[in-house]
C-alpha atoms as a PDB file:
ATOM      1  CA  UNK A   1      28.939  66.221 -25.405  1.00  0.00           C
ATOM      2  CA  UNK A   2      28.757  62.887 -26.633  1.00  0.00           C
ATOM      3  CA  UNK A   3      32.204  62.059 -26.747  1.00  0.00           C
ATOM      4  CA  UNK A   4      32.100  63.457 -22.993  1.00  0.00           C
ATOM      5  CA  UNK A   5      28.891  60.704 -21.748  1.00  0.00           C
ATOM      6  CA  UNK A   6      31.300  58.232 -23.751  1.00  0.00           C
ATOM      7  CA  UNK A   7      34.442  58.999 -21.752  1.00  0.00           C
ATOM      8  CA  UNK A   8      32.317  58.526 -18.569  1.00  0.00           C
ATOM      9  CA  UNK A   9      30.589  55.575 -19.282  1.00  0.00           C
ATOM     10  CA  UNK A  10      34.111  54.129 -19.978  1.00  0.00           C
ATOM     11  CA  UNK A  11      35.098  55.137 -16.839  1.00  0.00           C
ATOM     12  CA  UNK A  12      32.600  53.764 -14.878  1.00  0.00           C
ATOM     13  CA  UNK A  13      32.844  50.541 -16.674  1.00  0.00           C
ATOM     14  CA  UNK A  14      36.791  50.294 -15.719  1.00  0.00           C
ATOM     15  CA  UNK A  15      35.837  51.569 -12.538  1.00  0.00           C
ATOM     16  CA  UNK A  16      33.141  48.649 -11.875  1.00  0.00           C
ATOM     17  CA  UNK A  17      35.993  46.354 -13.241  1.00  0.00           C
ATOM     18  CA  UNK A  18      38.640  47.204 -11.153  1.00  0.00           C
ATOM     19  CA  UNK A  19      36.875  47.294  -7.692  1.00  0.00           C
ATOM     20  CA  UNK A  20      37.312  43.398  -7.234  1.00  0.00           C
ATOM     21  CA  UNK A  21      40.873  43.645  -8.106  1.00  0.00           C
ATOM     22  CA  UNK A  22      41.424  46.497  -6.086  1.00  0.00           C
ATOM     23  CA  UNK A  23      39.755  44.304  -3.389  1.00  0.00           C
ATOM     24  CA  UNK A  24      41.726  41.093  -4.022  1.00  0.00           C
ATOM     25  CA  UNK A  25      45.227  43.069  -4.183  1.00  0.00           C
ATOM     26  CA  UNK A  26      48.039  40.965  -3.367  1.00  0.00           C
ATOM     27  CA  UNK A  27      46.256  37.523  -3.966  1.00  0.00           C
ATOM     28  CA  UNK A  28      46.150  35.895  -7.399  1.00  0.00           C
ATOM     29  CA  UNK A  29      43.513  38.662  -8.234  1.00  0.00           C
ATOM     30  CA  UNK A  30      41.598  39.067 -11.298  1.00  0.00           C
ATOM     31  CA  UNK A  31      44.294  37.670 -13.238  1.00  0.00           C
ATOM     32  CA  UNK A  32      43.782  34.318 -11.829  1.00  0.00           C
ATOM     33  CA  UNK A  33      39.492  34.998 -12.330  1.00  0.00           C
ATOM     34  CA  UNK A  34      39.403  33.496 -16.003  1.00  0.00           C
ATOM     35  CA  UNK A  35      41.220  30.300 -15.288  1.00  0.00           C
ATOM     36  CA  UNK A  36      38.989  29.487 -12.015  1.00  0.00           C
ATOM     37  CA  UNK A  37      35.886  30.327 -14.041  1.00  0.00           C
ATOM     38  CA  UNK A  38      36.452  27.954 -16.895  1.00  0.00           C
ATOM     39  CA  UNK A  39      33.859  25.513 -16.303  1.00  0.00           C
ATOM     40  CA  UNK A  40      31.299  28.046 -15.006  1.00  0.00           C
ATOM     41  CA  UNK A  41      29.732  29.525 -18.135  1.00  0.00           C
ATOM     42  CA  UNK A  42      28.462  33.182 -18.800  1.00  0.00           C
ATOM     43  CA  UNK A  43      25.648  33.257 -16.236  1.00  0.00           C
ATOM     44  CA  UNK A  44      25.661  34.771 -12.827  1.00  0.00           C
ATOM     45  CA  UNK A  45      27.448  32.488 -10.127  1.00  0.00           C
ATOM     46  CA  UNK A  46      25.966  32.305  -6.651  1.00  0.00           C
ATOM     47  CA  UNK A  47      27.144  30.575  -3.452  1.00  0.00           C
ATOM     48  CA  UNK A  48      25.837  29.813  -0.337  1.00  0.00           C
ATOM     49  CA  UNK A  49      28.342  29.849   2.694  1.00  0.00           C
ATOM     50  CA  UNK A  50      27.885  28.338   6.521  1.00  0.00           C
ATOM     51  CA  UNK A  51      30.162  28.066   9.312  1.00  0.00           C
ATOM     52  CA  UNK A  52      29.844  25.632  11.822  1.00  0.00           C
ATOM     53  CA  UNK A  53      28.736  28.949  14.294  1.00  0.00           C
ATOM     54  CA  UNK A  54      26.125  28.936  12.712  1.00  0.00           C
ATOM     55  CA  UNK A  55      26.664  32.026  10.330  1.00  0.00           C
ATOM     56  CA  UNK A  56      25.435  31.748   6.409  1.00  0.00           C
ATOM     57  CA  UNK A  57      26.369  33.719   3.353  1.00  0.00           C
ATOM     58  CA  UNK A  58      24.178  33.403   0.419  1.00  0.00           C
ATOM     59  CA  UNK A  59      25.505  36.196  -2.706  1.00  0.00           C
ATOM     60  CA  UNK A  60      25.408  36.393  -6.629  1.00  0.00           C
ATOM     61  CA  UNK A  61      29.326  37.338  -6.371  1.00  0.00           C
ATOM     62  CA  UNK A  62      29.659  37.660  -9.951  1.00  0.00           C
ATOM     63  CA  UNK A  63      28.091  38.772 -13.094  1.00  0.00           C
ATOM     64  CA  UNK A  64      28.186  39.060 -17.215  1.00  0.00           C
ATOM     65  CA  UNK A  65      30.607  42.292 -16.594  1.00  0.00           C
ATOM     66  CA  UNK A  66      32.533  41.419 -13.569  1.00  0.00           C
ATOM     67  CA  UNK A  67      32.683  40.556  -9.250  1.00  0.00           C
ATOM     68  CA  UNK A  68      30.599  41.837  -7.351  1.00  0.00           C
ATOM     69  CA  UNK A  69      32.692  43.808  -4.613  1.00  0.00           C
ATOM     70  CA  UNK A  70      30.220  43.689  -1.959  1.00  0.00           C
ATOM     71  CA  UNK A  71      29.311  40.330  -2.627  1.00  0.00           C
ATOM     72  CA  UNK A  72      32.881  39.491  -2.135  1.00  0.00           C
ATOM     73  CA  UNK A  73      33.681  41.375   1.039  1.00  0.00           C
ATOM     74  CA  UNK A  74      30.628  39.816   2.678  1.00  0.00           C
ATOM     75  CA  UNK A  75      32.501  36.417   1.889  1.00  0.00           C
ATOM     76  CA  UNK A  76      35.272  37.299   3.216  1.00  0.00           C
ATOM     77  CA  UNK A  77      33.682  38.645   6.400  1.00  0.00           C
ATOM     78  CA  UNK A  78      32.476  34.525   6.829  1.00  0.00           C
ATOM     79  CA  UNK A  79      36.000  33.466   5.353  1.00  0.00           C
ATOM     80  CA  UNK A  80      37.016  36.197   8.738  1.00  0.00           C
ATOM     81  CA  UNK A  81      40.204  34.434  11.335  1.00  0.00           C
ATOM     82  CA  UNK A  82      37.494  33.194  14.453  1.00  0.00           C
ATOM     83  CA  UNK A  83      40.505  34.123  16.932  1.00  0.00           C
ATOM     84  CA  UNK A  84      41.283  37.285  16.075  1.00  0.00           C
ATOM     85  CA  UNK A  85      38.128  38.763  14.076  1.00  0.00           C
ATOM     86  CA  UNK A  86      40.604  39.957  11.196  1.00  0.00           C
ATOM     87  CA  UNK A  87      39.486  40.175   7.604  1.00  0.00           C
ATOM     88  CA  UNK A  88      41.433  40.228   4.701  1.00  0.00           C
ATOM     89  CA  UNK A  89      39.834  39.455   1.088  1.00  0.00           C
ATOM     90  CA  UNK A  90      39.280  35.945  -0.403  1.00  0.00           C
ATOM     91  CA  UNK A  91      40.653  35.066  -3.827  1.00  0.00           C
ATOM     92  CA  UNK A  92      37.727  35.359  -6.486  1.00  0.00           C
ATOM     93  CA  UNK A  93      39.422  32.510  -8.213  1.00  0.00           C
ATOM     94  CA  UNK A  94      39.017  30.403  -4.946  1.00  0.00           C
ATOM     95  CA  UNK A  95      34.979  31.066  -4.752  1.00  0.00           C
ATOM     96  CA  UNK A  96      35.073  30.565  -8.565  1.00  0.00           C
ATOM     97  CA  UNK A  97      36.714  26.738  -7.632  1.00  0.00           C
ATOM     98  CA  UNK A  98      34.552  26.202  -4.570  1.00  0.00           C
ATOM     99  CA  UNK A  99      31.268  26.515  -6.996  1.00  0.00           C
ATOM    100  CA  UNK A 100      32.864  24.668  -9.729  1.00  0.00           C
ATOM    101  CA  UNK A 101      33.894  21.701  -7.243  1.00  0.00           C
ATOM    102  CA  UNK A 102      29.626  22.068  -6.124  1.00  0.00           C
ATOM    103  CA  UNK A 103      28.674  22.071 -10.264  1.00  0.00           C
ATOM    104  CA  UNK A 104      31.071  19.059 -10.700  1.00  0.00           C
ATOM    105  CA  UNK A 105      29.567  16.682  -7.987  1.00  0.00           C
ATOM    106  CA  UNK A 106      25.963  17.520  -9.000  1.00  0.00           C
ATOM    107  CA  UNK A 107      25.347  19.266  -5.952  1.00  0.00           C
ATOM    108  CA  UNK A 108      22.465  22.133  -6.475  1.00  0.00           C
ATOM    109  CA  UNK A 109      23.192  25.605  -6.417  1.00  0.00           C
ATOM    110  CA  UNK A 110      21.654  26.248  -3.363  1.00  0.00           C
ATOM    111  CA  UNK A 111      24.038  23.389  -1.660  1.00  0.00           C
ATOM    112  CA  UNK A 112      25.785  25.144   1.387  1.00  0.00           C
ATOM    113  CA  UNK A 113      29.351  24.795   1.113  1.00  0.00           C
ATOM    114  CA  UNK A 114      31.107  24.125   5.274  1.00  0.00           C
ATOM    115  CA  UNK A 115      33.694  26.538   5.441  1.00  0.00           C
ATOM    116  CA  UNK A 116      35.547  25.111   8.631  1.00  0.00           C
ATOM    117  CA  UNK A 117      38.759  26.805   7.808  1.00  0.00           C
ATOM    118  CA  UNK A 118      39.126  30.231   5.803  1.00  0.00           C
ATOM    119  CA  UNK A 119      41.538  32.749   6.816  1.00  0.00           C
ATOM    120  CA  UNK A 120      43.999  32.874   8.993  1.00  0.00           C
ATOM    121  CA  UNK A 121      45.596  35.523  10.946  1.00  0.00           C
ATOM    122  CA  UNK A 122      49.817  34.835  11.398  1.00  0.00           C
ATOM    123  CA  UNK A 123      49.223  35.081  15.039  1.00  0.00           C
ATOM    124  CA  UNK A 124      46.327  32.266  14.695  1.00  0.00           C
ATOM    125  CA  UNK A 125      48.594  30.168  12.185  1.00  0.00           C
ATOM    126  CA  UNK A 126      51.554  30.348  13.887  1.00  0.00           C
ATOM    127  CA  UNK A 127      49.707  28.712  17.039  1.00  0.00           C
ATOM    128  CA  UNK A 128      48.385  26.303  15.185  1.00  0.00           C
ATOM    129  CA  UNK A 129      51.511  25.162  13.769  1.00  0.00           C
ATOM    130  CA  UNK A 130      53.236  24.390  17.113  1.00  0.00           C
ATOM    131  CA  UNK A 131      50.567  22.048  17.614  1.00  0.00           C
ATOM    132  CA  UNK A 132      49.533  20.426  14.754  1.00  0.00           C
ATOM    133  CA  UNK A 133      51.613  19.195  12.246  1.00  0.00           C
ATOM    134  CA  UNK A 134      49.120  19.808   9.218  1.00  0.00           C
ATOM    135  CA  UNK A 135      49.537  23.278   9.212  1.00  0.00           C
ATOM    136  CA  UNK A 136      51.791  24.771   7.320  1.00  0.00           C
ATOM    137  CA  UNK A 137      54.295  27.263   8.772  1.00  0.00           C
ATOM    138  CA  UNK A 138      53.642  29.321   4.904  1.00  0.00           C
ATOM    139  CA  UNK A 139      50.134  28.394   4.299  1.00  0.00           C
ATOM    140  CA  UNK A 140      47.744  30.174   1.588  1.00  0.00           C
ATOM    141  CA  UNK A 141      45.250  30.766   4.424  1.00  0.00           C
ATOM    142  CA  UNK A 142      47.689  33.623   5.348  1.00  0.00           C
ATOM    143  CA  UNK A 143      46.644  34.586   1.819  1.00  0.00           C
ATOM    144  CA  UNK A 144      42.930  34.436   1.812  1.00  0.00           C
ATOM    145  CA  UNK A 145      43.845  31.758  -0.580  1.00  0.00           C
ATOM    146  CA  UNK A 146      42.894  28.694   0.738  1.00  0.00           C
ATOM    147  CA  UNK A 147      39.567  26.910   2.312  1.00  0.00           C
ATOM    148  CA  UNK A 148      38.436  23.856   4.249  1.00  0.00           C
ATOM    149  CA  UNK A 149      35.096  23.004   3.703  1.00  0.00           C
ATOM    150  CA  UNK A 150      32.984  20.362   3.311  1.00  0.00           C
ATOM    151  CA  UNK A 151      29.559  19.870   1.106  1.00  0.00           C
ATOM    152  CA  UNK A 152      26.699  17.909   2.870  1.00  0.00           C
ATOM    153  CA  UNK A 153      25.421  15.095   0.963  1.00  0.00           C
ATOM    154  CA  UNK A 154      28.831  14.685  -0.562  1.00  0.00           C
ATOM    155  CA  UNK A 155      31.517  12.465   0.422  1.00  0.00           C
ATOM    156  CA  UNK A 156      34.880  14.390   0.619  1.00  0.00           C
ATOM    157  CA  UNK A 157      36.382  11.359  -1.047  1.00  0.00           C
ATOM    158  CA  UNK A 158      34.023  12.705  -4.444  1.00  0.00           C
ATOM    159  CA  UNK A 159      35.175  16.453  -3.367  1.00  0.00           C
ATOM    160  CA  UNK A 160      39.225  15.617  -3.714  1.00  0.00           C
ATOM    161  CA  UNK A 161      38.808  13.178  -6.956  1.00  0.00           C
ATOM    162  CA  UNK A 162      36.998  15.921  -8.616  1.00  0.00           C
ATOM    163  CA  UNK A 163      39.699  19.036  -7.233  1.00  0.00           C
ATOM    164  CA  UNK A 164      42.348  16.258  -8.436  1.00  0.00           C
ATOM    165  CA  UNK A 165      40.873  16.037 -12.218  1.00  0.00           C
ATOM    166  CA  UNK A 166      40.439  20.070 -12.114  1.00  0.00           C
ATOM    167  CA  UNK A 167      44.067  20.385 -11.408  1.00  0.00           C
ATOM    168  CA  UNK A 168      43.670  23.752 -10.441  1.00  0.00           C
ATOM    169  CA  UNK A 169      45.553  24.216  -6.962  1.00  0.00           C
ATOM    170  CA  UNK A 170      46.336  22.405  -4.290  1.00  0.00           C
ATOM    171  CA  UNK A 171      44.093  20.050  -2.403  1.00  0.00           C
ATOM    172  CA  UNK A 172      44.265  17.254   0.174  1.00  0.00           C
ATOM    173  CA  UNK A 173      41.432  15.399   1.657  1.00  0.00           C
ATOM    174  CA  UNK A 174      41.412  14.880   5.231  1.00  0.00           C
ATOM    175  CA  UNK A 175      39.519  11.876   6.103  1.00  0.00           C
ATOM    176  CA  UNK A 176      39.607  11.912   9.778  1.00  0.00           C
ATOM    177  CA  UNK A 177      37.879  15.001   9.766  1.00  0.00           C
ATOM    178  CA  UNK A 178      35.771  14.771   6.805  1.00  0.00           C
ATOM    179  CA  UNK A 179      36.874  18.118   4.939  1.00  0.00           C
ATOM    180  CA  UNK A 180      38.761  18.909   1.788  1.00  0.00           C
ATOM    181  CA  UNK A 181      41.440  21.514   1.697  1.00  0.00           C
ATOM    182  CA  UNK A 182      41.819  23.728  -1.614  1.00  0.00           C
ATOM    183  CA  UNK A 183      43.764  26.554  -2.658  1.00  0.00           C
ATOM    184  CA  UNK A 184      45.280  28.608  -5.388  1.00  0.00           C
ATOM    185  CA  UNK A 185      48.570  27.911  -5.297  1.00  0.00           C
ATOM    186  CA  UNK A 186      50.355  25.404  -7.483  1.00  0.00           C
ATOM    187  CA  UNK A 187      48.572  22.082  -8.961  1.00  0.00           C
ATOM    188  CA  UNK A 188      49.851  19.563  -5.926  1.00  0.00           C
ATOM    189  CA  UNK A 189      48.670  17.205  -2.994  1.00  0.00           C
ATOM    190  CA  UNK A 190      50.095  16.128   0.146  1.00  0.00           C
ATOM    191  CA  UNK A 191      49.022  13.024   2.602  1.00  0.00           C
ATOM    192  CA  UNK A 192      48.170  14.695   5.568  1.00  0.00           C
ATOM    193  CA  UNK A 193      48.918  13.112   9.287  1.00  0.00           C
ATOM    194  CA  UNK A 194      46.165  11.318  10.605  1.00  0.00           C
ATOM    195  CA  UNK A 195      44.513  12.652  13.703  1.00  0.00           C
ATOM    196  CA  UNK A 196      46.356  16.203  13.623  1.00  0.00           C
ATOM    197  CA  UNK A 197      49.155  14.988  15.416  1.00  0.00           C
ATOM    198  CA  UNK A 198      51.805  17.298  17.573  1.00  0.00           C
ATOM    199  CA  UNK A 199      54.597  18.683  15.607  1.00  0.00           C
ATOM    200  CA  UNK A 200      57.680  16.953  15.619  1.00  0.00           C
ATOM    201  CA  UNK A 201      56.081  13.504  16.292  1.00  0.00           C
ATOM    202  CA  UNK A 202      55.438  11.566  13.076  1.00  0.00           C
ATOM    203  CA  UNK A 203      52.230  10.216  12.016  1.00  0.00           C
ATOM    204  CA  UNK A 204      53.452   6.432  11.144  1.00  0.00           C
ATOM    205  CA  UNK A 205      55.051   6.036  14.573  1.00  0.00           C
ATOM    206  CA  UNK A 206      52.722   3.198  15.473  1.00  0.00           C
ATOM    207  CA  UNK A 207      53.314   1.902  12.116  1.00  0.00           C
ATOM    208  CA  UNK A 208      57.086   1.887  12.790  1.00  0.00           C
ATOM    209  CA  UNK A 209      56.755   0.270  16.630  1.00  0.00           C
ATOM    210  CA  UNK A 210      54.855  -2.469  15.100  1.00  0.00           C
ATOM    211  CA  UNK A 211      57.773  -2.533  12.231  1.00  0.00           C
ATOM    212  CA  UNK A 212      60.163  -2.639  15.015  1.00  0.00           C
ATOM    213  CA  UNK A 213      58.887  -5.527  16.311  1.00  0.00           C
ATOM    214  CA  UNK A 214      58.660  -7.677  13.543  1.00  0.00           C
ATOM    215  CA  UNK A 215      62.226  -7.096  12.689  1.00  0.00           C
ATOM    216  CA  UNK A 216      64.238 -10.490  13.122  1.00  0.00           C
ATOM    217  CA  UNK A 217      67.713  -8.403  13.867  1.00  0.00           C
ATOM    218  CA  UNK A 218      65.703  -6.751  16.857  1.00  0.00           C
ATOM    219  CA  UNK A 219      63.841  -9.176  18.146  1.00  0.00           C
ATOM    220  CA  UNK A 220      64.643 -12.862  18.711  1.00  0.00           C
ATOM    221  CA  UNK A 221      62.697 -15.371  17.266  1.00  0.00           C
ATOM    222  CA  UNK A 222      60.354 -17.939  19.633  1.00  0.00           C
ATOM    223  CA  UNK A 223      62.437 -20.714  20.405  1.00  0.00           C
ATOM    224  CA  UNK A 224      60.619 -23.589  21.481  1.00  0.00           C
ATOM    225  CA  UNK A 225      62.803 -25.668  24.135  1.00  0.00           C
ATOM    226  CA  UNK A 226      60.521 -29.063  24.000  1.00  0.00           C
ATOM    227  CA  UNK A 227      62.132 -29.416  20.264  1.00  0.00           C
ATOM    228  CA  UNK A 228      65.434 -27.442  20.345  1.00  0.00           C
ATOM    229  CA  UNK A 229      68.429 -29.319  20.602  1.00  0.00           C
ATOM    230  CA  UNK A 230      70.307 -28.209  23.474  1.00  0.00           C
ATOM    231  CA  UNK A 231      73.410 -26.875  21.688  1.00  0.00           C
ATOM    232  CA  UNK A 232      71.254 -24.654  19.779  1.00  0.00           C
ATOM    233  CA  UNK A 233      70.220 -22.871  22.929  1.00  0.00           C
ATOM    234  CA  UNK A 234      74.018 -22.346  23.966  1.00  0.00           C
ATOM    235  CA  UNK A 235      75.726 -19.673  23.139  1.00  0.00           C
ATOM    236  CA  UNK A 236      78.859 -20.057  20.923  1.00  0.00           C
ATOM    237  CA  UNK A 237      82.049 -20.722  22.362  1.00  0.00           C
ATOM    238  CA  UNK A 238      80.381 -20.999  25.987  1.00  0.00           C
ATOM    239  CA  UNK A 239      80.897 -24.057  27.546  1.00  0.00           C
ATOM    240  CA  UNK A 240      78.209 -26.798  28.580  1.00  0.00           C
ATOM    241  CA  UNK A 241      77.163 -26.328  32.408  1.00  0.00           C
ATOM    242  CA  UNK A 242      77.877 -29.306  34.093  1.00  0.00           C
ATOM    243  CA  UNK A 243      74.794 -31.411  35.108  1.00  0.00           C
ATOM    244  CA  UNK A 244      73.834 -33.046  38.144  1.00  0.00           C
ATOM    245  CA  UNK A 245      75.198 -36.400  38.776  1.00  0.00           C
ATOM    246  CA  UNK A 246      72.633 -39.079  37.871  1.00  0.00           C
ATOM    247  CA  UNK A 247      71.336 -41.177  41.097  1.00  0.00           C
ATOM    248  CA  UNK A 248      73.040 -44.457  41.006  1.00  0.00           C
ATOM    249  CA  UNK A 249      70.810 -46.947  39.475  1.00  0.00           C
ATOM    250  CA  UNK A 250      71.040 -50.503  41.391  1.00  0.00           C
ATOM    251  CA  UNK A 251      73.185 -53.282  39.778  1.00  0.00           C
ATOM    252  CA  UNK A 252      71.697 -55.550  37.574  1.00  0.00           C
ATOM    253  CA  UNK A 253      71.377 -59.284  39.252  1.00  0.00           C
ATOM    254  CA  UNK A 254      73.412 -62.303  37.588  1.00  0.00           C
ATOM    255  CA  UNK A 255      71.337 -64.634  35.229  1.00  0.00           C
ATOM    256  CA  UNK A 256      70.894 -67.776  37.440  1.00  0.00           C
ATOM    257  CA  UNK A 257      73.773 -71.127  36.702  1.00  0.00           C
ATOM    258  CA  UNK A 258      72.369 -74.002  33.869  1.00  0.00           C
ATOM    259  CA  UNK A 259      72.380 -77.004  36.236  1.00  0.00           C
ATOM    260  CA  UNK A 260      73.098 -79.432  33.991  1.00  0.00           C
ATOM    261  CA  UNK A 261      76.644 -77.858  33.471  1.00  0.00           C
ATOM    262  CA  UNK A 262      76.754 -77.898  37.677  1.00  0.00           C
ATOM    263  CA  UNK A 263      75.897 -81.503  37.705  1.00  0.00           C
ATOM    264  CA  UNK A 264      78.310 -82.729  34.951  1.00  0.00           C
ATOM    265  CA  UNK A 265      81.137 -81.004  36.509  1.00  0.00           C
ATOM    266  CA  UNK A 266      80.213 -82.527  40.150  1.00  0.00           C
ATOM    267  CA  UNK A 267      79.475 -86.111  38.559  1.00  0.00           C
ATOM    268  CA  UNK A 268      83.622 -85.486  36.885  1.00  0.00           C
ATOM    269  CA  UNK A 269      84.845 -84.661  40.767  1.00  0.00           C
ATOM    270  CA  UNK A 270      83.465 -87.364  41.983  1.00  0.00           C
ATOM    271  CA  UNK A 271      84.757 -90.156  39.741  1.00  0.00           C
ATOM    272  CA  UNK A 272      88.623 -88.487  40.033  1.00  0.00           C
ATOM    273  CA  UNK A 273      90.851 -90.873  42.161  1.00  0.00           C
ATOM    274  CA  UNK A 274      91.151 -89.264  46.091  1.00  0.00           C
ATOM    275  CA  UNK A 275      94.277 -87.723  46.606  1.00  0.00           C
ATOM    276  CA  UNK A 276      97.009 -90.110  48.383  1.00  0.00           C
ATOM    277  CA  UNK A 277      97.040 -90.096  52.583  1.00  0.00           C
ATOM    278  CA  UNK A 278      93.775 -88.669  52.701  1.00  0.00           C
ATOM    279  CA  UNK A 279      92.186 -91.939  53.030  1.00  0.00           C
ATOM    280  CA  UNK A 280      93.649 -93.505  55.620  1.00  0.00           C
ATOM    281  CA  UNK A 281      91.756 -93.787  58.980  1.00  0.00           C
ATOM    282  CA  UNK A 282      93.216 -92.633  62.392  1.00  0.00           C
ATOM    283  CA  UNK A 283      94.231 -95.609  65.012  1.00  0.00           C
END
């Protein structure tokens, strides 16, 4: 008889254990639970959820013995795709790194963590994708994997240095709209494109106009005429245009005679001997 309680007690110990893995099948599952739950002690772990809808989530999802599989599905009904209503379940190990990211910026436990981005449906991802190049045509929120959130009261600057020295997952912070993206995947980081630009045009395209611009081969430099030498504004091997003829200046007038030359010369004529018949007077 006892061996029989024994045998069932087991059973319903497995039973309780397997429940969240049966509900996380084909994430990282409970194999990825001790790793995410590293910094988070032995006690219970609680989290409160929002949505910017207005919808809040506030469970003990785990406990000394295991997840808590109700807890777990009612984050995943927040974590739901907002397009299509689907729900598929959410990583433990990704709640486990959303609380420890809350523990590690002293945050309280009753902090609500912004969930602006949980999962999504490939319908709702692939749409995204053709219009914003920060989505990823693979991305872990296919998954239930992944999360964009936000923590009020903490900058997501503090949120993405902290995710950076966990180096569990990926993460990225998004500064121009304030949130922090984490997943389960691989340790790694990416600079996403300011703004959520289209896909297909790149995010430092101003950055390359101005570029552009300041590139000698592509743009000539500012000449300034007042100082240039003319030849320097001809092209080589082009000849000089010819000019305009200059308006004739007048001529310059003669210094006047020295007199004293004129009168020395006269005073020589006049003491030179006539010339012979010129004399003579006319009967």
């Amino acid at each position: 008889m006892r061996s029989i309680l024994r045998a069932v007690i087991h059973h319903a110990a497995i039973r309780r254990l397997a429940v969240p893995c049966l509900f996380a099948v084909g994430l990282a599952g409970c194999a990825t639970a001790p790793d995410g739950a590293a910094g988070l002690g032995e006690g219970p772990r609680s989290i409160v959820l929002t949505h910017p809808s207005g919808e809040t989530v506030a469970v003990t999802y785990w406990r000394p013995g295991g997840y808590d599989a109700d807890a777990l599905r009612e984050i995943a009904i927040l974590f739901r795709d907002r397009r299509s209503g689907e729900t598929i379940p959410v990583d433990p190990a990704l709640v486990d790194m959303l609380v420890e990211l809350r523990r590690r910026t002293g945050a309280p436990p009753e902090a609500p963590i912004r969930i602006t981005s949980g999962y999504r449906s490939t319908a709702t991802n692939a749409a995204l994708a053709r219009t914003n190049a920060n989505v990823a045509e693979n991305s872990y929120h296919m998954r239930g994997q992944a999360a964009d959130f936000s923590i009020p009261g903490v900058s997501p600057a503090r949120l993405a240095e902290e995710a950076a020295a966990m180096q569990r997952g990926g993460y990225a912070l998004y500064p121009h709209t304030g949130h922090v993206h984490v997943d389960t995947g691989p340790f790694r980081t990416w600079t996403p494109k300011s703004g959520g630009e289209p896909r297909g045009v790149p995010a430092t395209q101003e950055a390359r106009a101005q570029a552009r611009n300041r590139n000698p081969a592509r743009t000539p430099a500012r000449v300034e005429v007042a100082e240039a030498p003319v030849a320097a504004l001809r092209p080589a091997g082009k000849p000089a245009p010819e000019r305009p003829a200059a308006k004739p200046s007048l001529a310059k007038a003669p210094a006047p005679p020295d007199l004293s030359k004129v009168r020395m010369v006269l005073a020589q004529l006049k003491d030179q001997p006539a010339p012979a018949g010129k004399d003579r007077k006319k009967n």
